[in-house]
N, C-alpha and C. Protein backbone atom coordinates (compact mmCIF):
# COMPACT_ATOMS: atom_id res chain seq x y z
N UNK A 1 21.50 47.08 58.97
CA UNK A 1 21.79 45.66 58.96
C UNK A 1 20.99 45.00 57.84
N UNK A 2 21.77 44.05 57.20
CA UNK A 2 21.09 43.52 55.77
C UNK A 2 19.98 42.53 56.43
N UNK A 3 18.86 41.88 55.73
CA UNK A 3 18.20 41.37 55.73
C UNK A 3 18.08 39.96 55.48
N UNK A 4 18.95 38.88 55.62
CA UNK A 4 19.50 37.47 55.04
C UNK A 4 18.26 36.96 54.83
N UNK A 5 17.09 37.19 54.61
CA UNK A 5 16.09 36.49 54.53
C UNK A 5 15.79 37.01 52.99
N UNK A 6 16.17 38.63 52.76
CA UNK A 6 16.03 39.09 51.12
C UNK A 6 16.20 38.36 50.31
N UNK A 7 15.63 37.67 48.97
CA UNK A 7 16.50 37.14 48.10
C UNK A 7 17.26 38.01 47.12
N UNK A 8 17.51 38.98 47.38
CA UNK A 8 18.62 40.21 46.84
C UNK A 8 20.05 39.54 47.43
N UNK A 9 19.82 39.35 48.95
CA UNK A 9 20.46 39.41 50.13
C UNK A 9 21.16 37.93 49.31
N UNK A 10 20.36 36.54 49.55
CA UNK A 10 20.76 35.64 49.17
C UNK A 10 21.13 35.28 47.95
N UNK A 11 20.94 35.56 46.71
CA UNK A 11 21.14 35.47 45.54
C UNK A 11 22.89 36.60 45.76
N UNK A 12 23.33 37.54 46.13
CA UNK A 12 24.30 38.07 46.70
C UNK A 12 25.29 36.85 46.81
N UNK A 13 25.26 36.11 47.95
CA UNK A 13 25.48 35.43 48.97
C UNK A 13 26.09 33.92 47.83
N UNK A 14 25.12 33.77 46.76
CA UNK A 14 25.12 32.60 46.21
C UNK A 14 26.34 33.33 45.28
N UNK A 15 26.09 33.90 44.52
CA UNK A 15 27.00 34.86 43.75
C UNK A 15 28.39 34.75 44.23
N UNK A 16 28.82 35.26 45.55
CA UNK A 16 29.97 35.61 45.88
C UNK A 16 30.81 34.21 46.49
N UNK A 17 29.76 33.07 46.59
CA UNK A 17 30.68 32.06 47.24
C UNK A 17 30.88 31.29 45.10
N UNK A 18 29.54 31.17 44.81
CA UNK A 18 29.96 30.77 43.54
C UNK A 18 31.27 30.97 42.95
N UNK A 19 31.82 32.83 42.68
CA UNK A 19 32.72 33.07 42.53
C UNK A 19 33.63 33.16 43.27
N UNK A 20 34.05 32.64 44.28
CA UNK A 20 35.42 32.85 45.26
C UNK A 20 35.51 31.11 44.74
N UNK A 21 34.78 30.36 44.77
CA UNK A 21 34.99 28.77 44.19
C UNK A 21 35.49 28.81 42.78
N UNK A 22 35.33 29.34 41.84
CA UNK A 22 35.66 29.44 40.97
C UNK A 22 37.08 30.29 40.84
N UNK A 23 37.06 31.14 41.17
CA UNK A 23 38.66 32.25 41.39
C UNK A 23 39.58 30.84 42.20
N UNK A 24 39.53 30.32 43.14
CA UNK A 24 39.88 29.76 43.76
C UNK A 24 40.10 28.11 42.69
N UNK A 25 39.53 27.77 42.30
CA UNK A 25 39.84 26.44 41.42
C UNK A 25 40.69 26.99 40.14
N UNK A 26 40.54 28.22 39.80
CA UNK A 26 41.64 28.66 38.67
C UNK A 26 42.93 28.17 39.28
N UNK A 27 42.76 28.95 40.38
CA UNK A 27 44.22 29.34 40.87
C UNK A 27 44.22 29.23 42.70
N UNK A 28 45.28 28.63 43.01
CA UNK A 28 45.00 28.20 44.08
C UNK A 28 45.73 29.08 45.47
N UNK A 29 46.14 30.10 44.80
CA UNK A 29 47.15 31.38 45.74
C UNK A 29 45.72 32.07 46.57
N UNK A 30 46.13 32.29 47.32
CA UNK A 30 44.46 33.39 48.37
C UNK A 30 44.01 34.42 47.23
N UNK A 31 42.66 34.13 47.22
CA UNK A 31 41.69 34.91 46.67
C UNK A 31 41.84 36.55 47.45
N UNK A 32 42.02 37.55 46.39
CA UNK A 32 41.66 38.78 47.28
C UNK A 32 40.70 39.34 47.09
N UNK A 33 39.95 39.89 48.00
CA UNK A 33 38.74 40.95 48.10
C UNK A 33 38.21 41.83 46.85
N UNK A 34 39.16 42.27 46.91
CA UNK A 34 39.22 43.05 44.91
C UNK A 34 39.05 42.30 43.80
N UNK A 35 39.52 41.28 44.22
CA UNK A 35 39.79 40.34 42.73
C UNK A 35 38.27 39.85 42.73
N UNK A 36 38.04 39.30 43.62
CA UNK A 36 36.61 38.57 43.86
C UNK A 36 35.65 39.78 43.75
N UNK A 37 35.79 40.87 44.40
CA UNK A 37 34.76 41.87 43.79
C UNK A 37 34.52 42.28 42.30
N UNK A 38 35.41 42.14 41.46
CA UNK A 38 35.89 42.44 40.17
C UNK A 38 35.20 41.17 39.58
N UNK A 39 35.25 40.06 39.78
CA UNK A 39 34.81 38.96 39.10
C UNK A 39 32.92 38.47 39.26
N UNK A 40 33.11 39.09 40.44
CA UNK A 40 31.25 39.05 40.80
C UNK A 40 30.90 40.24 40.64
N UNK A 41 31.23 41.14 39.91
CA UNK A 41 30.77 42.92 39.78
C UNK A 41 30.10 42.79 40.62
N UNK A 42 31.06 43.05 42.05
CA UNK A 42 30.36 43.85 43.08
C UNK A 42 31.09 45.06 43.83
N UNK A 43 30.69 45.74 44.31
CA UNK A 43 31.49 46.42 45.28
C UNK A 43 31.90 45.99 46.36
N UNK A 44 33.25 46.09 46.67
CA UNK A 44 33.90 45.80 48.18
C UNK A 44 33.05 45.96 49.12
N UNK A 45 31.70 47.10 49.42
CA UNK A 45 31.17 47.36 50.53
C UNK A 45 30.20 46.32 50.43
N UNK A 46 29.23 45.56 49.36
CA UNK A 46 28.68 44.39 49.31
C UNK A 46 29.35 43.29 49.92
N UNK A 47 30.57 42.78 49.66
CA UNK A 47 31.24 41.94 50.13
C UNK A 47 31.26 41.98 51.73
N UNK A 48 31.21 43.02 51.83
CA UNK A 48 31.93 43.47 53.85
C UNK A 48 30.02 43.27 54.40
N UNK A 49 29.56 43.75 53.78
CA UNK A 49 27.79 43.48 53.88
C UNK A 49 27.81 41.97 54.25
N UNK A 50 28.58 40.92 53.70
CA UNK A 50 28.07 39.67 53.86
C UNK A 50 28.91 38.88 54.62
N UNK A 51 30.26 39.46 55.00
CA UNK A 51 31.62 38.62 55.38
C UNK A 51 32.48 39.95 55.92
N UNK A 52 33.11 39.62 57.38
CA UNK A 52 34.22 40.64 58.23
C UNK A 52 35.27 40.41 57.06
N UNK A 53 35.50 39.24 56.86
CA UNK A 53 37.40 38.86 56.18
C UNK A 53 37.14 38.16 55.18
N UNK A 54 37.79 37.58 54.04
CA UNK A 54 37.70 36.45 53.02
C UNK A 54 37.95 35.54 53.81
N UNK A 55 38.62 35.46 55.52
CA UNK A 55 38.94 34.11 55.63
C UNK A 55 37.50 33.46 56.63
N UNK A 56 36.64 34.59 57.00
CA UNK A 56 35.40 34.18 57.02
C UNK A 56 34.67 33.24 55.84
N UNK A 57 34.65 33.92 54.52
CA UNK A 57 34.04 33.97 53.43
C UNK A 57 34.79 32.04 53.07
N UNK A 58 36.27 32.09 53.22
CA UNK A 58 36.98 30.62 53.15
C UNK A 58 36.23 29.41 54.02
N UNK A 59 36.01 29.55 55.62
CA UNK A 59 35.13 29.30 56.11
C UNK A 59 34.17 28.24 55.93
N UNK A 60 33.27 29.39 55.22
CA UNK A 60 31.89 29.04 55.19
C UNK A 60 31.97 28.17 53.98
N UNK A 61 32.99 28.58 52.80
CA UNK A 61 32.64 27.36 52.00
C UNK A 61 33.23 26.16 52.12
N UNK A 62 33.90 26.25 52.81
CA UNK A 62 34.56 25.07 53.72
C UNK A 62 33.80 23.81 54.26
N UNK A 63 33.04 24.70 55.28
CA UNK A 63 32.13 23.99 55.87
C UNK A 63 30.71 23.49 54.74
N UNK A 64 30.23 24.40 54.25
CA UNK A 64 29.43 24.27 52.79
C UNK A 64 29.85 22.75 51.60
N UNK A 65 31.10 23.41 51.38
CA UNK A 65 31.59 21.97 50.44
C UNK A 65 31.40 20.95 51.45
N UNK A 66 31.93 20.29 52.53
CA UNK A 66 31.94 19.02 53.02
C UNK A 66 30.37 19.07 53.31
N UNK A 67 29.77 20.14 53.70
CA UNK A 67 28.41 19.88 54.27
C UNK A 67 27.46 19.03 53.38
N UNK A 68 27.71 19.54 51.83
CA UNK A 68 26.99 19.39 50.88
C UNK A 68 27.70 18.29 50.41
N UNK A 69 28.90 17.72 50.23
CA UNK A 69 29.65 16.40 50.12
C UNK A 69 28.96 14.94 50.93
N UNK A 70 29.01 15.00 52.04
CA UNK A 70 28.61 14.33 52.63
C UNK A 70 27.35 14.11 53.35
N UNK A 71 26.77 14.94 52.90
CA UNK A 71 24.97 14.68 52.86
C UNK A 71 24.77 13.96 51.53
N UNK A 72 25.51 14.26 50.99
CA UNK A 72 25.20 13.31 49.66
C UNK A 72 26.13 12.10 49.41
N UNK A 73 26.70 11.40 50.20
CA UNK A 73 27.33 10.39 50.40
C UNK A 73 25.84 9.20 51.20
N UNK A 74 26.34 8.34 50.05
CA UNK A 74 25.22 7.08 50.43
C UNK A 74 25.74 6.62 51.70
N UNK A 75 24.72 6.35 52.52
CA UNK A 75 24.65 5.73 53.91
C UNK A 75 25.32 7.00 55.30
N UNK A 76 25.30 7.68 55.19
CA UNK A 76 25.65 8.98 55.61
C UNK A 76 24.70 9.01 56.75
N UNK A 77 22.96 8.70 56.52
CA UNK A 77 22.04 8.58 58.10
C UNK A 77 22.79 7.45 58.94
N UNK A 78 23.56 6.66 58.44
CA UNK A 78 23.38 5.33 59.27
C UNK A 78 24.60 5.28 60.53
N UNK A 79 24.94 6.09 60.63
CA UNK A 79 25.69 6.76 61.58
C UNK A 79 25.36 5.87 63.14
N UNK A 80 24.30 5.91 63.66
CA UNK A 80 23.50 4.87 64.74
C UNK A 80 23.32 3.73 64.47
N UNK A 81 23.16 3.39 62.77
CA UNK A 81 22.77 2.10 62.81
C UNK A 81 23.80 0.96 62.20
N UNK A 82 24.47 1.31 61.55
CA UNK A 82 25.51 0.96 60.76
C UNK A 82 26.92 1.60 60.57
N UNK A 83 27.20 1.97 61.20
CA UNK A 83 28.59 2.25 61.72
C UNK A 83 29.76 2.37 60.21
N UNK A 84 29.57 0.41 60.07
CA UNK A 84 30.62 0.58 58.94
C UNK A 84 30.31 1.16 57.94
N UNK A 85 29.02 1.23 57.31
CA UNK A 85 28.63 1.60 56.45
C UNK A 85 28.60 2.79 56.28
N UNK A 86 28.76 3.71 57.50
CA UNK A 86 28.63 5.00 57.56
C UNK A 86 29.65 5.53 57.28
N UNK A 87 31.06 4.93 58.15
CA UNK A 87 32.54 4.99 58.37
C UNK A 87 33.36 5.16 56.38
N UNK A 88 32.32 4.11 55.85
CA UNK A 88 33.14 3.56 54.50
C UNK A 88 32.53 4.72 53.41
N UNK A 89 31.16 4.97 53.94
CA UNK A 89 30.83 5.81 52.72
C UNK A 89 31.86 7.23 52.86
N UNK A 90 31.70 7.82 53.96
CA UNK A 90 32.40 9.18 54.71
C UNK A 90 33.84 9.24 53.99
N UNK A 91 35.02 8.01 54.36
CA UNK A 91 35.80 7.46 53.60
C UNK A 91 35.72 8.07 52.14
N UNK A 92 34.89 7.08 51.51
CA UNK A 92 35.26 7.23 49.82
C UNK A 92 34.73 8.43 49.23
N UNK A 93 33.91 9.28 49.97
CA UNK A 93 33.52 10.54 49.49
C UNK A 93 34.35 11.45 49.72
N UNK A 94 35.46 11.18 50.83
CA UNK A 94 36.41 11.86 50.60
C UNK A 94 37.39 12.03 49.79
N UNK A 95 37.65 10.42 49.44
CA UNK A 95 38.83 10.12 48.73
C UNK A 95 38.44 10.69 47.46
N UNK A 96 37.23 10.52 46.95
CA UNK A 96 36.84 10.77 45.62
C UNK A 96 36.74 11.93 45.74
N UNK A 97 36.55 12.74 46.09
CA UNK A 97 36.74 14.53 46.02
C UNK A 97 38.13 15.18 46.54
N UNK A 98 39.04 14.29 46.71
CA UNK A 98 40.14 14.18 47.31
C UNK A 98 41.03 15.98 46.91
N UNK A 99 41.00 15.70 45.29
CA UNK A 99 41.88 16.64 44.40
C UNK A 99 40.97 18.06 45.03
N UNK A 100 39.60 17.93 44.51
CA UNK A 100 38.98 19.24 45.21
C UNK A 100 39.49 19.70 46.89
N UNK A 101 39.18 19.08 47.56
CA UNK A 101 39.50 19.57 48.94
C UNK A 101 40.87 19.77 49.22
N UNK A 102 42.02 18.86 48.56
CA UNK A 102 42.96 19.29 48.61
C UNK A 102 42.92 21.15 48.10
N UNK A 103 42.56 21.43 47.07
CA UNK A 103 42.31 22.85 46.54
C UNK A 103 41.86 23.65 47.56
N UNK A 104 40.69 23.32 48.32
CA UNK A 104 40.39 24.34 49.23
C UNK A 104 40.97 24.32 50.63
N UNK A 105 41.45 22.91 51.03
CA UNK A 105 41.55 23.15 52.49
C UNK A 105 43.46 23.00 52.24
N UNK A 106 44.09 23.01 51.30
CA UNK A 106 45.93 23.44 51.23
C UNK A 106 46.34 22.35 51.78
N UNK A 107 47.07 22.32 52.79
CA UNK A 107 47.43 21.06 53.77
C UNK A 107 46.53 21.43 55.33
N UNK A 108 46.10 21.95 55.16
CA UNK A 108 45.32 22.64 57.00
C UNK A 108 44.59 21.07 56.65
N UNK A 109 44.80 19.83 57.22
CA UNK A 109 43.89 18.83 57.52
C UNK A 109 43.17 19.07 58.94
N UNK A 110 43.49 19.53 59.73
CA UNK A 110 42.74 20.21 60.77
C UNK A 110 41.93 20.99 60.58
N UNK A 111 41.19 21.93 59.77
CA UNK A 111 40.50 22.43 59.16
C UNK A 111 39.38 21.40 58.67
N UNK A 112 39.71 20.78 58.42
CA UNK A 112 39.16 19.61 56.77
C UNK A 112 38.69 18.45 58.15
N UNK A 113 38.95 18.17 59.26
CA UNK A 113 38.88 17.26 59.83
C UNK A 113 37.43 18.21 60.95
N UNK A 114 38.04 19.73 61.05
CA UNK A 114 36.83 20.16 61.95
C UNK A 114 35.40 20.75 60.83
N UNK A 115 35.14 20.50 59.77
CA UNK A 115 34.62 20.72 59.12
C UNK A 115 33.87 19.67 58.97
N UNK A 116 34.46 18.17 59.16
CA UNK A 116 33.51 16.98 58.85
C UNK A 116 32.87 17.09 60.42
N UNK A 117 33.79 17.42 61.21
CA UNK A 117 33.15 17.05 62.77
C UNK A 117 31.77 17.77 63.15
N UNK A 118 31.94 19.13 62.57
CA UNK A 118 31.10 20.11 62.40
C UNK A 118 29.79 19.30 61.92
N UNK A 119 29.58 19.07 60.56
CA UNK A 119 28.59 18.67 60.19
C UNK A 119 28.08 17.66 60.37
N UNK A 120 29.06 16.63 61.36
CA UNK A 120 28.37 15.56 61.83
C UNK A 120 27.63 15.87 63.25
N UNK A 121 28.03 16.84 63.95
CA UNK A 121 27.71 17.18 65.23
C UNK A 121 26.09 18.06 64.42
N UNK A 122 26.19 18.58 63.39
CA UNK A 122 25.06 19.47 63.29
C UNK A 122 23.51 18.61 62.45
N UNK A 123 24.56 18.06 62.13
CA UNK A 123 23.28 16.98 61.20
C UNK A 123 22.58 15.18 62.12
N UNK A 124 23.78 15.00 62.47
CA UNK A 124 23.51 13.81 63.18
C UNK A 124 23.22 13.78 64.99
N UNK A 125 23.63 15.00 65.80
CA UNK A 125 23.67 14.39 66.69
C UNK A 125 22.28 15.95 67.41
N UNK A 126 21.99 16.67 66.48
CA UNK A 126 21.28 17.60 67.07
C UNK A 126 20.01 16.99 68.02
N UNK A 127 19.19 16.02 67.61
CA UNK A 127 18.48 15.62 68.85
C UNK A 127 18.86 14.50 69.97
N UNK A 128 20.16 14.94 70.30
CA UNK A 128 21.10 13.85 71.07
C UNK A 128 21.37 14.54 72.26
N UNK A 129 20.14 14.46 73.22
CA UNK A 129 19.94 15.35 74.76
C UNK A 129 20.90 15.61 75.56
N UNK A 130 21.59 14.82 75.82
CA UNK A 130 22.72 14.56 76.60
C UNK A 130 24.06 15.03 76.19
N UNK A 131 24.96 16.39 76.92
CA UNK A 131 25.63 16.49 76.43
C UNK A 131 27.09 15.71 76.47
N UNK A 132 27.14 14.85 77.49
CA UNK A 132 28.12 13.96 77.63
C UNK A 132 28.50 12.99 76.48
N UNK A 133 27.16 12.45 76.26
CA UNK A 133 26.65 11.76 74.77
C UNK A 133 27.61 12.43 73.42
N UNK A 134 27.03 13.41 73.17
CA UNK A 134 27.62 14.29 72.37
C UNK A 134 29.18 14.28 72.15
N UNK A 135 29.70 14.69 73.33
CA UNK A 135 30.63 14.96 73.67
C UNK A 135 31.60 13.72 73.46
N UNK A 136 30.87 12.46 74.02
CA UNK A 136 31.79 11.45 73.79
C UNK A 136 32.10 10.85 71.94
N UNK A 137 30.46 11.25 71.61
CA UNK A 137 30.50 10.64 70.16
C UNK A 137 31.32 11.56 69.44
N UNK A 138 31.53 13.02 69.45
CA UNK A 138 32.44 13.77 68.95
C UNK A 138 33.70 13.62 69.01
N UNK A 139 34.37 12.69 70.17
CA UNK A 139 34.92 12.69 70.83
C UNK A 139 35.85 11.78 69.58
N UNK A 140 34.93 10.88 69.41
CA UNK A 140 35.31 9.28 68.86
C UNK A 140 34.96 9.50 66.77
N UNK A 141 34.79 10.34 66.51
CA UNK A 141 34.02 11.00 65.56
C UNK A 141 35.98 11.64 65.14
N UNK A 142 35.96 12.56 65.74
CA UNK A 142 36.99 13.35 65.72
C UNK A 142 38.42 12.33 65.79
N UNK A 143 38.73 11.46 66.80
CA UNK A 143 39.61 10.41 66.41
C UNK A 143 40.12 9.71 65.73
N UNK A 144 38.29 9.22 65.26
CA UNK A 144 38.54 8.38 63.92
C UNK A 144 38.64 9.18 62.96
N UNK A 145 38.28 10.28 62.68
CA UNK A 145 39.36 11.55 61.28
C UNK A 145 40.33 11.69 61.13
N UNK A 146 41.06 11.30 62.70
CA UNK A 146 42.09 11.49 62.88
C UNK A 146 43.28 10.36 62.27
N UNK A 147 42.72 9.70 63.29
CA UNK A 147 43.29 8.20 62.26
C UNK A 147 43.32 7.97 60.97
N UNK A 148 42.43 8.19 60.37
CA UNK A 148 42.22 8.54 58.29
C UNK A 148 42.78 8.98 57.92
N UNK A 149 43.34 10.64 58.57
CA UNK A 149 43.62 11.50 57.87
C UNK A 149 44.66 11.02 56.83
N UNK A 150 45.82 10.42 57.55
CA UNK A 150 47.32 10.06 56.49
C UNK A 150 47.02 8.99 56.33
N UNK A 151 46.12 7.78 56.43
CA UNK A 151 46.47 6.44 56.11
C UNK A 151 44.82 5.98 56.24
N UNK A 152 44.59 5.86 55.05
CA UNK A 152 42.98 5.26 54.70
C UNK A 152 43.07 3.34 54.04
N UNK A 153 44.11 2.64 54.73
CA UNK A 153 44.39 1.53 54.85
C UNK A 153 42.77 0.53 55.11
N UNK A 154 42.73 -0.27 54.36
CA UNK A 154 41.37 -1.09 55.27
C UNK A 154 41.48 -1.30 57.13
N UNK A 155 43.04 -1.46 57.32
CA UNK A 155 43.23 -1.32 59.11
C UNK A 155 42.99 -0.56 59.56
N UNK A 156 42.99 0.28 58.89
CA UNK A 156 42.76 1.95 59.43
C UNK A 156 41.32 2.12 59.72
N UNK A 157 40.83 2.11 58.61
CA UNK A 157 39.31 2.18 58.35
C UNK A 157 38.31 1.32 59.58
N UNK A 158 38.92 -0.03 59.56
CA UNK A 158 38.29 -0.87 60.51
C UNK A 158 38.62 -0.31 62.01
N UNK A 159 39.64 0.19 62.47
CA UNK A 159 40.28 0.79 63.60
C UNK A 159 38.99 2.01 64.45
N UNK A 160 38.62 2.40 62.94
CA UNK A 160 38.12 3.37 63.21
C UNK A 160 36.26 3.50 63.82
N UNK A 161 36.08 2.64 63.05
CA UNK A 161 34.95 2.06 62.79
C UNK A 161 34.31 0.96 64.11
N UNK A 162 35.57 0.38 64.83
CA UNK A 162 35.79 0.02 66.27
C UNK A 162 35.63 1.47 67.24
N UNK A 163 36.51 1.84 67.23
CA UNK A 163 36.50 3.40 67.71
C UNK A 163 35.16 3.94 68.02
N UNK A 164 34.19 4.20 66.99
CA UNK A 164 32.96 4.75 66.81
C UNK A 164 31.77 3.65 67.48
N UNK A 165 32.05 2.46 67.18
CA UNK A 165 30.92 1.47 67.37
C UNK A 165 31.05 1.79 69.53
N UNK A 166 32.15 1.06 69.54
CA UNK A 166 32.33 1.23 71.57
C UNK A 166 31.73 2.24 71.90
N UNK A 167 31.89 3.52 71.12
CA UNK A 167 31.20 4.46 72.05
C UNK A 167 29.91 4.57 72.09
N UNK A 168 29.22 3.98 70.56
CA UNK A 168 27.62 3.96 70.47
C UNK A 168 27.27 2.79 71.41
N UNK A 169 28.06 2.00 71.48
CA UNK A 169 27.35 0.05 72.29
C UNK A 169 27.28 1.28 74.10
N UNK A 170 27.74 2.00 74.20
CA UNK A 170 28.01 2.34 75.32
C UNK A 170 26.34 3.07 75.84
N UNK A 171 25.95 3.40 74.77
CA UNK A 171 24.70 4.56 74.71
C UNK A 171 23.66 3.66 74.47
């Protein structure tokens, strides 16, 4: 069993998502195993070392791109305290990376919608005791993505942003 703590291990790791992002922004048909081994001179058995499937390997940068998207979206903490502000930044960091994510996530907006939920559940709500809590803010988190997804209207936006606030006034 590899060692993920190696920086052999990780520098690997950085390597192979680097290049599946790049193979992948050339060209937007599924990356194969070979091809991506060929482009990161590695061997297939390195690859299987770090990832069961490429659609593992799809995944993780999945979750990675939005993770790293929206940690870097201004007002992104204010999630508890500011709602709209949180709602609007989330919004335009999408819109503005719009063309990219279209590239990685195809039309799967369900994908693209559990990927933001993901990192809001992992970044924002981890010291949030209660799992009902959780559960409800995910709840309302996940809705309002939902609502966005096809129509990022200011009604929409505000809809949403209602949505999220009721369930925090509730807590």
């Amino acid at each position: 069993m590899s060692n993920k703590q190696d920086l052999r291990f990780v520098k690997t790791e950085r390597l192979i998502i680097d290049t599946y992002l790049e193979l992948k922004t050339r060209n937007q048909s599924p990356v194969k195993v070979s091809d991506l081994c060929a482009a990161a001179l590695i061997n297939k058995s390195t690859f299987y070392a770090h990832y069961e499937t490429m659609e593992d390997l799809h995944d993780k940068v999945c979750k990675l791109t939005i993770s790293k998207m929206l940690s870097e979206a201004p007002g992104n903490e204010l999630v508890f305290t500011d709602t709209r502000v949180f709602v609007e930044s989330i919004v335009k960091t999408l819109q503005k990376n719009k063309a990219f994510l279209d590239m990685l996530f195809g039309n799967n907006r369900i994908k693209e919608i559990n990927a933001v939920e993901h990192y809001i559940l992992d970044t924002r709500l981890y010291d949030v005791e209660s799992e009902d809590i959780k559960m409800e803010f995910l709840f309302a988190i996940g809705g309002a993505a939902r609502l966005l997804v096809f129509d990022q209207s200011q009604d929409r936006i505000e809809k949403a942003i209602q949505l999220i606030q009721r369930v925090l006034d509730k807590h």
